[in-house]
N, C-alpha and C. Protein backbone atom coordinates (compact mmCIF):
# COMPACT_ATOMS: atom_id res chain seq x y z
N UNK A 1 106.80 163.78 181.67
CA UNK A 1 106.28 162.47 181.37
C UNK A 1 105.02 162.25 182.20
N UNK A 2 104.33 162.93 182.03
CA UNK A 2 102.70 163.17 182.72
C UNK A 2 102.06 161.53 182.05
N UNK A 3 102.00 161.92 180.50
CA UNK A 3 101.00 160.73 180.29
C UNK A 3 101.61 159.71 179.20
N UNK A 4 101.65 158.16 179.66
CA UNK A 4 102.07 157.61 178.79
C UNK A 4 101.33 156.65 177.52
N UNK A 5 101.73 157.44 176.26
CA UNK A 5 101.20 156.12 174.99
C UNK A 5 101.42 155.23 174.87
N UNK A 6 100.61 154.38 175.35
CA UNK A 6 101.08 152.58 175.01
C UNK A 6 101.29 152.34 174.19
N UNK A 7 100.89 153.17 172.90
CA UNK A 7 100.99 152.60 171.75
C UNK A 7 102.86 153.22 171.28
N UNK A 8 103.20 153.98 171.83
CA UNK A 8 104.88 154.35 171.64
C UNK A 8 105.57 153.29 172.54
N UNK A 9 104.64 152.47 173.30
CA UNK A 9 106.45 151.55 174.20
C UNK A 9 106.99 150.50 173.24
N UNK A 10 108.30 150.21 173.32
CA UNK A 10 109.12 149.46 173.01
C UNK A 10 109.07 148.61 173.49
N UNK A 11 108.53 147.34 173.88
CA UNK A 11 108.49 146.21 174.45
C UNK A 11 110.21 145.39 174.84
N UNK A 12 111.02 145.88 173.35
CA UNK A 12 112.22 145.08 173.07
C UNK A 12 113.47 145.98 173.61
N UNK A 13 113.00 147.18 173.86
CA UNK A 13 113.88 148.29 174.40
C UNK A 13 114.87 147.98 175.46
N UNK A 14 113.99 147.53 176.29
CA UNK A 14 115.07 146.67 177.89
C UNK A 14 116.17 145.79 177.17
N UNK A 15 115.59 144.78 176.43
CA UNK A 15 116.66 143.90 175.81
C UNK A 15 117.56 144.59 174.71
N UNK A 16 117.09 145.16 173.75
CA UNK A 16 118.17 145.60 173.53
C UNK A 16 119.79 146.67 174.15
N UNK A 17 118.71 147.21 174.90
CA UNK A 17 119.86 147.92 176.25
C UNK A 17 120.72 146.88 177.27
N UNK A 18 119.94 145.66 177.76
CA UNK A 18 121.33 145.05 177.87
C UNK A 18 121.51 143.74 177.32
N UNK A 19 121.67 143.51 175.95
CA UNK A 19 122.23 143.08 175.40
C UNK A 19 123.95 143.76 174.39
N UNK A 20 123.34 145.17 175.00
CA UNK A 20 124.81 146.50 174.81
C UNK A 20 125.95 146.59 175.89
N UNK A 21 126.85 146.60 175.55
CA UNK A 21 127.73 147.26 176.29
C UNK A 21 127.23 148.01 177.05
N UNK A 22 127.05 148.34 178.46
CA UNK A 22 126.73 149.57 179.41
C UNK A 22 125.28 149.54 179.38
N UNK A 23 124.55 148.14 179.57
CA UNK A 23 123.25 148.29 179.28
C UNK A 23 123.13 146.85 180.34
N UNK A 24 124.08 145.70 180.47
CA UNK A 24 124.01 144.37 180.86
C UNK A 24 123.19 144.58 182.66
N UNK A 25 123.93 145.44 183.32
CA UNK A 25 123.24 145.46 184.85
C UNK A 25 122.08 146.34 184.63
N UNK A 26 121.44 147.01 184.07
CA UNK A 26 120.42 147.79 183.59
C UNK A 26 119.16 147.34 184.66
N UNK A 27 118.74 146.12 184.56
CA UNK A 27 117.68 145.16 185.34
C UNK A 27 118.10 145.14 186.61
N UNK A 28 119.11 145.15 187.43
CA UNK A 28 119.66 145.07 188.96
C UNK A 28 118.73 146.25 188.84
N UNK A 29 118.11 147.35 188.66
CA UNK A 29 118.07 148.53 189.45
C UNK A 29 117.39 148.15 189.85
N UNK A 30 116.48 148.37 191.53
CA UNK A 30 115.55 148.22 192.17
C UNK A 30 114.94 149.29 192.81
N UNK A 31 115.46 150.29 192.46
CA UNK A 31 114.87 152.30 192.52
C UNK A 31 114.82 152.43 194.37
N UNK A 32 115.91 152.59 194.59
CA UNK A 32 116.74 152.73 195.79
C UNK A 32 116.95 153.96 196.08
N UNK A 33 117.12 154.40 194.87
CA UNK A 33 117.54 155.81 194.82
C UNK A 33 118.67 156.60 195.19
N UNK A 34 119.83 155.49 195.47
CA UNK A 34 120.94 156.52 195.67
C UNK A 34 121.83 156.80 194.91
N UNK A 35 121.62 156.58 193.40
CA UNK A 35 122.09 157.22 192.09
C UNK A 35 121.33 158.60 192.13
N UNK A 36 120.08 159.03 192.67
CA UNK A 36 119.73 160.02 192.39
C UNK A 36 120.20 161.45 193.24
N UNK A 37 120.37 160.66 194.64
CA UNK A 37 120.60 161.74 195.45
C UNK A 37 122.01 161.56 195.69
N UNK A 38 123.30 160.78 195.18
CA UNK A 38 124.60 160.91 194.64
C UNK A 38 124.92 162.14 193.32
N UNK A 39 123.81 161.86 192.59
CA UNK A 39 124.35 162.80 191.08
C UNK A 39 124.22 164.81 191.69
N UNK A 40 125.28 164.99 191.13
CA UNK A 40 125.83 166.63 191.51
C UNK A 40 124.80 166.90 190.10
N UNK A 41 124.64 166.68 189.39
CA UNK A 41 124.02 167.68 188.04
C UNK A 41 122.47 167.34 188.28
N UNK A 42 121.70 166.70 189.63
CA UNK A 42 120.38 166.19 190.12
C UNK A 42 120.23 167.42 190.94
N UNK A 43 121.13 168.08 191.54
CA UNK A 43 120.99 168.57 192.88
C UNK A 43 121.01 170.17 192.15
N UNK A 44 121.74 170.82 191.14
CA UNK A 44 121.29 171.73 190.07
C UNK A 44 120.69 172.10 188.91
N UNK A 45 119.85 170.83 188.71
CA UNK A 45 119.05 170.82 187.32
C UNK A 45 118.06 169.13 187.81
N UNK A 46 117.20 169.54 188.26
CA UNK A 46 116.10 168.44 188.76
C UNK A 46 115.44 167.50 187.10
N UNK A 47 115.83 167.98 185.86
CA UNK A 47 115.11 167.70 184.61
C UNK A 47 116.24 166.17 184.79
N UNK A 48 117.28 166.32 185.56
CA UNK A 48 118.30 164.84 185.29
C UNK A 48 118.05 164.17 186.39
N UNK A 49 117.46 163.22 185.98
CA UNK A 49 117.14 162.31 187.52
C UNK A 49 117.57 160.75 186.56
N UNK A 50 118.88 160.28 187.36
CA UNK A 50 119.05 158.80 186.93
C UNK A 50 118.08 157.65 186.85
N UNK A 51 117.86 157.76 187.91
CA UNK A 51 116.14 156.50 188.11
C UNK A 51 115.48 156.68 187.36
N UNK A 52 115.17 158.25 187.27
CA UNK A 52 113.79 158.09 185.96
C UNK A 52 114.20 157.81 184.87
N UNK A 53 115.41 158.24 184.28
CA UNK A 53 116.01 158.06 183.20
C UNK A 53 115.81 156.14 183.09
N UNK A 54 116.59 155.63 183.99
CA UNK A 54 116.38 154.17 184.31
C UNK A 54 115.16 153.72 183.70
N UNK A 55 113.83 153.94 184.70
CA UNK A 55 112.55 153.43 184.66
C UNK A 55 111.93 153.53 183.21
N UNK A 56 112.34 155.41 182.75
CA UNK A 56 112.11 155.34 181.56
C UNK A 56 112.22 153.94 180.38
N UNK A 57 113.69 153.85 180.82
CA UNK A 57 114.29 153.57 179.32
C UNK A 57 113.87 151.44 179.58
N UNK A 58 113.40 151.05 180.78
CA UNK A 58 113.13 150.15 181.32
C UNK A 58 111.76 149.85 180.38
N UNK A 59 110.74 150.76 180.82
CA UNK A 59 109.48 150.54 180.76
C UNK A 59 109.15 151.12 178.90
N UNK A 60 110.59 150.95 178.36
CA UNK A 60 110.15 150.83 177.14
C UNK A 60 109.56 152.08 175.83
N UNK A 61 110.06 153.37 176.79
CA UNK A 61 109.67 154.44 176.30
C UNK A 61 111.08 154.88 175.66
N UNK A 62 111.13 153.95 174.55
CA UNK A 62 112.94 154.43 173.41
C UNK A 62 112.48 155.74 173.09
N UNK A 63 111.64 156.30 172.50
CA UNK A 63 111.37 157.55 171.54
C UNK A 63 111.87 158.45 172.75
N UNK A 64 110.99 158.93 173.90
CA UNK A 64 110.79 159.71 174.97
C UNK A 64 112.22 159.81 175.24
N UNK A 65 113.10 158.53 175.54
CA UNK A 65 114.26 158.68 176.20
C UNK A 65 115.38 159.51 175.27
N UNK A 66 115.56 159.02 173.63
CA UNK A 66 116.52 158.62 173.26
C UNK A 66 116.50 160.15 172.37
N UNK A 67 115.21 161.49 172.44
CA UNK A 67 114.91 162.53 171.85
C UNK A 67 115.28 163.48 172.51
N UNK A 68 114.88 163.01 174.43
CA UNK A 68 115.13 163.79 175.49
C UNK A 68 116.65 164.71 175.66
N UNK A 69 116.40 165.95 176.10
CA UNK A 69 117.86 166.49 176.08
C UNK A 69 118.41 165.94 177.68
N UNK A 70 117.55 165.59 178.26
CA UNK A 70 118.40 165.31 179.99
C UNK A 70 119.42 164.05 179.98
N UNK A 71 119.19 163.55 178.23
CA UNK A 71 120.35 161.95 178.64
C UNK A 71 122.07 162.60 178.21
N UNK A 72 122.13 164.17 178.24
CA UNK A 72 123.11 164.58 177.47
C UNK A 72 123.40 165.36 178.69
N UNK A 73 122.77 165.36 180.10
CA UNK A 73 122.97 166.21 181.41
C UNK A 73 124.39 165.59 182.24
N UNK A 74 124.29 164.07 182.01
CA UNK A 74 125.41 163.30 182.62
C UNK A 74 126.96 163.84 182.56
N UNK A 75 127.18 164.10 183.82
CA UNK A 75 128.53 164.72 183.71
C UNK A 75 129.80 163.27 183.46
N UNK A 76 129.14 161.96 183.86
CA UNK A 76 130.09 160.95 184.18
C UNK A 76 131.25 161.11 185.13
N UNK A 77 130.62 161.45 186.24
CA UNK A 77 131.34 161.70 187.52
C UNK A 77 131.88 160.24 188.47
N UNK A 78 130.98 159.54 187.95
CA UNK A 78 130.55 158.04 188.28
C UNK A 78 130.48 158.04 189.53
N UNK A 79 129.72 159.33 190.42
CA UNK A 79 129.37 159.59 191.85
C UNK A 79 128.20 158.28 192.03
N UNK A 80 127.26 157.82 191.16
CA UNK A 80 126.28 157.25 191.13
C UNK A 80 126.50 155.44 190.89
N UNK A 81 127.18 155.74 190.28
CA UNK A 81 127.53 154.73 189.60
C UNK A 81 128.95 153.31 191.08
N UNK A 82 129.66 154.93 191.81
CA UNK A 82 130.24 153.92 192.68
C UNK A 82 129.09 153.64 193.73
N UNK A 83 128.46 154.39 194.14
CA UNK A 83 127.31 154.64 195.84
C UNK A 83 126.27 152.89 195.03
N UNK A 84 126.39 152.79 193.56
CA UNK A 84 124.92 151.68 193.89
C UNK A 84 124.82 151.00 194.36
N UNK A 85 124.52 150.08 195.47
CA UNK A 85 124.39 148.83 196.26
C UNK A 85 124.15 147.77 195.48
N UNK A 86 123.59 147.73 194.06
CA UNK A 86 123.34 146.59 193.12
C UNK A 86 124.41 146.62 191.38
N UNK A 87 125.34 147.38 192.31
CA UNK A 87 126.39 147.64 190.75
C UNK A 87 126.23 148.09 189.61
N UNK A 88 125.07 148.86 189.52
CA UNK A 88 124.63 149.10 188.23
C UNK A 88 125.36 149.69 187.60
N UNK A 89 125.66 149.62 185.86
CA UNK A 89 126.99 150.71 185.70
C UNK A 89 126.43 151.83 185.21
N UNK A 90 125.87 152.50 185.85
CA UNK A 90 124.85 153.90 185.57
C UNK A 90 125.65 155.11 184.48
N UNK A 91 127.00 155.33 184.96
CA UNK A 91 127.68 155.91 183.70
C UNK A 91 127.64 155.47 182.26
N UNK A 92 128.09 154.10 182.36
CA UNK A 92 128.03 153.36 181.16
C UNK A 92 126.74 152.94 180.20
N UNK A 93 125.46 153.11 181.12
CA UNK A 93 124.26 153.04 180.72
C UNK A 93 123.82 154.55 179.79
N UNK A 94 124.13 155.49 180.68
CA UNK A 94 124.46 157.09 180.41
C UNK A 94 124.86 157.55 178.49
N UNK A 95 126.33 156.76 178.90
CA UNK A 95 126.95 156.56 177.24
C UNK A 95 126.29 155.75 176.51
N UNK A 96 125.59 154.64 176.49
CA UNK A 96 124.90 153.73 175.88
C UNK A 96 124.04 154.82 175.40
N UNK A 97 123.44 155.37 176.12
CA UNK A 97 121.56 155.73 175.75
C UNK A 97 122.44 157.20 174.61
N UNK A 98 123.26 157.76 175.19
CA UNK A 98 123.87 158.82 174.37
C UNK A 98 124.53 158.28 172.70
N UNK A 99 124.72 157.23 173.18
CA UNK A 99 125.52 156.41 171.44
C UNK A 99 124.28 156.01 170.80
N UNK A 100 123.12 155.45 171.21
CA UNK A 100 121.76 154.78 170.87
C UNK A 100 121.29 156.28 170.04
N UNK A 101 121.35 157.53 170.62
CA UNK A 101 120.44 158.64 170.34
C UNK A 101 121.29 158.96 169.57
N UNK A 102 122.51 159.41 168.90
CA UNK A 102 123.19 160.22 168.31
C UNK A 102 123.57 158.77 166.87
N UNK A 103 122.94 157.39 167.26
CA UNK A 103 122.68 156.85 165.76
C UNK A 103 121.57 157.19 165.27
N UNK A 104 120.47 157.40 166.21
CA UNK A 104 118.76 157.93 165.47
C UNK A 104 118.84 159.41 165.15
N UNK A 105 120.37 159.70 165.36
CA UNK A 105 119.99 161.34 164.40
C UNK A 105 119.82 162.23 165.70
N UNK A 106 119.38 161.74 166.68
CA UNK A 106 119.36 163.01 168.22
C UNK A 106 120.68 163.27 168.84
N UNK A 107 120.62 164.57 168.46
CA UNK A 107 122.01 165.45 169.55
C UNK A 107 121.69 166.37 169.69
N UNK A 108 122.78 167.23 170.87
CA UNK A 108 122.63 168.33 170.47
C UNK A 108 123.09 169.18 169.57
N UNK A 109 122.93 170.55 169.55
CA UNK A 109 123.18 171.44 168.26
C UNK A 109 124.61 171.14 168.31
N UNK A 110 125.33 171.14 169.55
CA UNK A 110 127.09 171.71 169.83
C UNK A 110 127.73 169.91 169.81
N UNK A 111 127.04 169.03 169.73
CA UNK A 111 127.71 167.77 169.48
C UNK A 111 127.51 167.45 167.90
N UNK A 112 126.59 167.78 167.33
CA UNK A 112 126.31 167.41 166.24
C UNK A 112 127.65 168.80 164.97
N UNK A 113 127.56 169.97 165.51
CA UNK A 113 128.63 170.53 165.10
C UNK A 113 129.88 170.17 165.15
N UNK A 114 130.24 169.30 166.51
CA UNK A 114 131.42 169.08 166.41
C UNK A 114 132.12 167.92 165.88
N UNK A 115 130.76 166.94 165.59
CA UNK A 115 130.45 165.86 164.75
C UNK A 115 130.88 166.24 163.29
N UNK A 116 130.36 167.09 163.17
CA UNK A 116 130.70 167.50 161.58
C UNK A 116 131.93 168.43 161.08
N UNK A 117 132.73 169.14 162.50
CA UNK A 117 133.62 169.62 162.41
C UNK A 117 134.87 168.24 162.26
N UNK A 118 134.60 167.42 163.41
CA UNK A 118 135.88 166.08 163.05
C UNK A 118 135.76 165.35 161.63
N UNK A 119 134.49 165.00 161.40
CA UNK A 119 134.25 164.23 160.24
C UNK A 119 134.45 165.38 159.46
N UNK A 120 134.82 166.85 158.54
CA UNK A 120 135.24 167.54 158.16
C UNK A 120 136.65 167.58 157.58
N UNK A 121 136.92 167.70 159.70
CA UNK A 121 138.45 168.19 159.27
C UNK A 121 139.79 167.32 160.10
N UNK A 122 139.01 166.69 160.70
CA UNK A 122 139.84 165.27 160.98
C UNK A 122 140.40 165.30 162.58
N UNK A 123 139.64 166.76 162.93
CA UNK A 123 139.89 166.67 164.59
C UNK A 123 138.88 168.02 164.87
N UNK A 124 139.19 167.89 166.26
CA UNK A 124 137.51 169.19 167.04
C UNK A 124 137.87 170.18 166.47
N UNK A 125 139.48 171.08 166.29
CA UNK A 125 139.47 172.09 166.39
C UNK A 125 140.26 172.35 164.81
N UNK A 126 139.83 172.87 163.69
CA UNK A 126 140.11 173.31 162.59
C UNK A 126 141.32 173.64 162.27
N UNK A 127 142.51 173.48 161.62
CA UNK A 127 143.85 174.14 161.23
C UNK A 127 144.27 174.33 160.00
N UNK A 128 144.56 175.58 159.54
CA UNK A 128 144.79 176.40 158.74
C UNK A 128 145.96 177.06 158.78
N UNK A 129 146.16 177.51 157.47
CA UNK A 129 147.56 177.88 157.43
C UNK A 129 148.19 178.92 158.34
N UNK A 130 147.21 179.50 158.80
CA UNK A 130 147.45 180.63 160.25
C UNK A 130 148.06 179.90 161.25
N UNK A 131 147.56 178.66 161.50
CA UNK A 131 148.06 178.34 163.08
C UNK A 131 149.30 177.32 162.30
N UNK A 132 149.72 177.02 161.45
CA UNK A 132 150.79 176.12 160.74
C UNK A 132 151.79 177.30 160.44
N UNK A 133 151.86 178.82 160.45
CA UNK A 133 152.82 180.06 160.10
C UNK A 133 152.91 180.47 162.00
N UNK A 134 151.92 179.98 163.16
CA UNK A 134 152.59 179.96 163.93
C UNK A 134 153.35 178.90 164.92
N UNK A 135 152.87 177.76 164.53
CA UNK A 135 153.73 176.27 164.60
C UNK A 135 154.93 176.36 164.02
N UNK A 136 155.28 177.22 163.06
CA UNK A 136 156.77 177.24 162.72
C UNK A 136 157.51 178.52 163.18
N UNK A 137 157.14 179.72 163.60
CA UNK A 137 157.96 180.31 164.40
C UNK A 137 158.33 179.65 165.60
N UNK A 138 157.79 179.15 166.52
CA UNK A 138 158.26 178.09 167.72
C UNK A 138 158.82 176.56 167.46
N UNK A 139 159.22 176.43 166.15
CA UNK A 139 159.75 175.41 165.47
C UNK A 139 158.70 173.79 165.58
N UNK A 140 157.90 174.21 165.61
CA UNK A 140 156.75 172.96 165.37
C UNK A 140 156.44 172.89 164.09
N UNK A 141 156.52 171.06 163.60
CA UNK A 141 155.90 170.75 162.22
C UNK A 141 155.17 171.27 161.94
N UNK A 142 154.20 171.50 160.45
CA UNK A 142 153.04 172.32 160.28
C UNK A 142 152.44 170.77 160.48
N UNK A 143 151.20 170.93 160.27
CA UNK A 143 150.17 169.97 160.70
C UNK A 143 149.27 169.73 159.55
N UNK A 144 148.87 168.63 158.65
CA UNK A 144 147.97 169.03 157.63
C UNK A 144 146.44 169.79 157.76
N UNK A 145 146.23 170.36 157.09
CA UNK A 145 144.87 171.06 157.24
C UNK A 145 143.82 170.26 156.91
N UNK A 146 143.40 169.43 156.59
CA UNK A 146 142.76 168.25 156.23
C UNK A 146 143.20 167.09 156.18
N UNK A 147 141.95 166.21 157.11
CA UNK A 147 142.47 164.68 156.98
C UNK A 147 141.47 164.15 156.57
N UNK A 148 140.96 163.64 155.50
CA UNK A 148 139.97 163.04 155.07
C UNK A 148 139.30 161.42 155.29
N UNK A 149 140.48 160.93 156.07
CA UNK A 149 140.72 159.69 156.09
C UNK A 149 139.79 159.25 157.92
N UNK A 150 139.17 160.45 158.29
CA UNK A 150 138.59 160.66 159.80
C UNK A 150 137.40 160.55 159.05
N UNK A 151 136.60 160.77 157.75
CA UNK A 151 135.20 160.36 157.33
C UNK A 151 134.96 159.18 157.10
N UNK A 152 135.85 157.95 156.93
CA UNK A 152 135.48 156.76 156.56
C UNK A 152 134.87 155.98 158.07
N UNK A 153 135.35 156.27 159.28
CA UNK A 153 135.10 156.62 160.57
C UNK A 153 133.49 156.45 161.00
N UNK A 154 133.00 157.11 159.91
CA UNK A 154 132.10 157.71 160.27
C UNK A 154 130.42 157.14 159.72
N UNK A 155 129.84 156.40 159.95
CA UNK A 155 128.70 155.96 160.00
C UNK A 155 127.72 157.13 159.31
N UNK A 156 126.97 156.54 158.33
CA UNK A 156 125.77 157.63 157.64
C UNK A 156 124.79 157.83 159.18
N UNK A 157 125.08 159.33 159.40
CA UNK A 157 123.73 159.28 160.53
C UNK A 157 122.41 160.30 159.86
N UNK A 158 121.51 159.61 160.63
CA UNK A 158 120.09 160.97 160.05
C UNK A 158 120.40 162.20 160.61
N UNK A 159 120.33 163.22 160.27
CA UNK A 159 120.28 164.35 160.68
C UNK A 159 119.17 164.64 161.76
């Protein structure tokens, strides 16, 4: 984030972030910085820095933030989130900006697969008559192989 287009800020971006769930203390931050040097995934991958993420998504840069792969770095350890001196709920901000991006169509490759694996087949991991022939040697129900009723669930997203 070397140089910024004025003509890309979001003016309404702050407000709509906390007017969200996990967006309301958003404005307490006062860049203190000890969300940054609390986060374990800061201290092995420098591209995740909470504050900036913060300032970012503050100063109105939705596109930059909400495209970025570092808002998908958050382990939700809530190491950051207990240390803030101004309560911010930095996890919950975390999930916000991650629910905001994955309605504009941004994920990654392995969320967006598994997106389409549940909305598919009605849970993460696929079942077929293989694992239902070994659910009944150990006397377990078979399980249906499709639930279709997990797509109504599911919001039209952009790809």
């Amino acid at each position: 984030m070397d140089n910024i287009n004025l003509d890309r800020v979001d003016s309404s971006f702050k407000k709509e972030l906390a007017s969200q769930p996990g967006g309301e203390t958003i404005s307490a931050c006062f860049t203190c910085r000890t969300c940054t040097a609390s986060c374990p995934i800061t201290a092995v991958n420098d591209k995740f820095n909470p504050l900036r993420i913060i300032r970012m998504a503050l100063y109105g840069l939705k596109e930059e933030v909400l495209t970025s792969d570092f808002i998908w770095l958050c382990s939700t350890c809530y190491a950051c989130q207990e240390r803030c001196p101004q309560g911010v709920s930095i996890t919950e901000f975390m999930t916000l900006l991650k629910n905001l991006a994955v309605k504009e169509g941004n994920m990654p490759t392995g969320i967006r697969a598994q997106r389409d694996t549940i909305k598919g087949e009605g849970r993460i991991y696929p079942i077929d008559d293989f694992d239902n022939k070994k659910r009944a040697k150990v006397a377990l129900p078979a399980i249906p192989t499709s639930c279709n009723v997990v797509e109504k669930l599911f919001p039209p997203v952009r790809n």
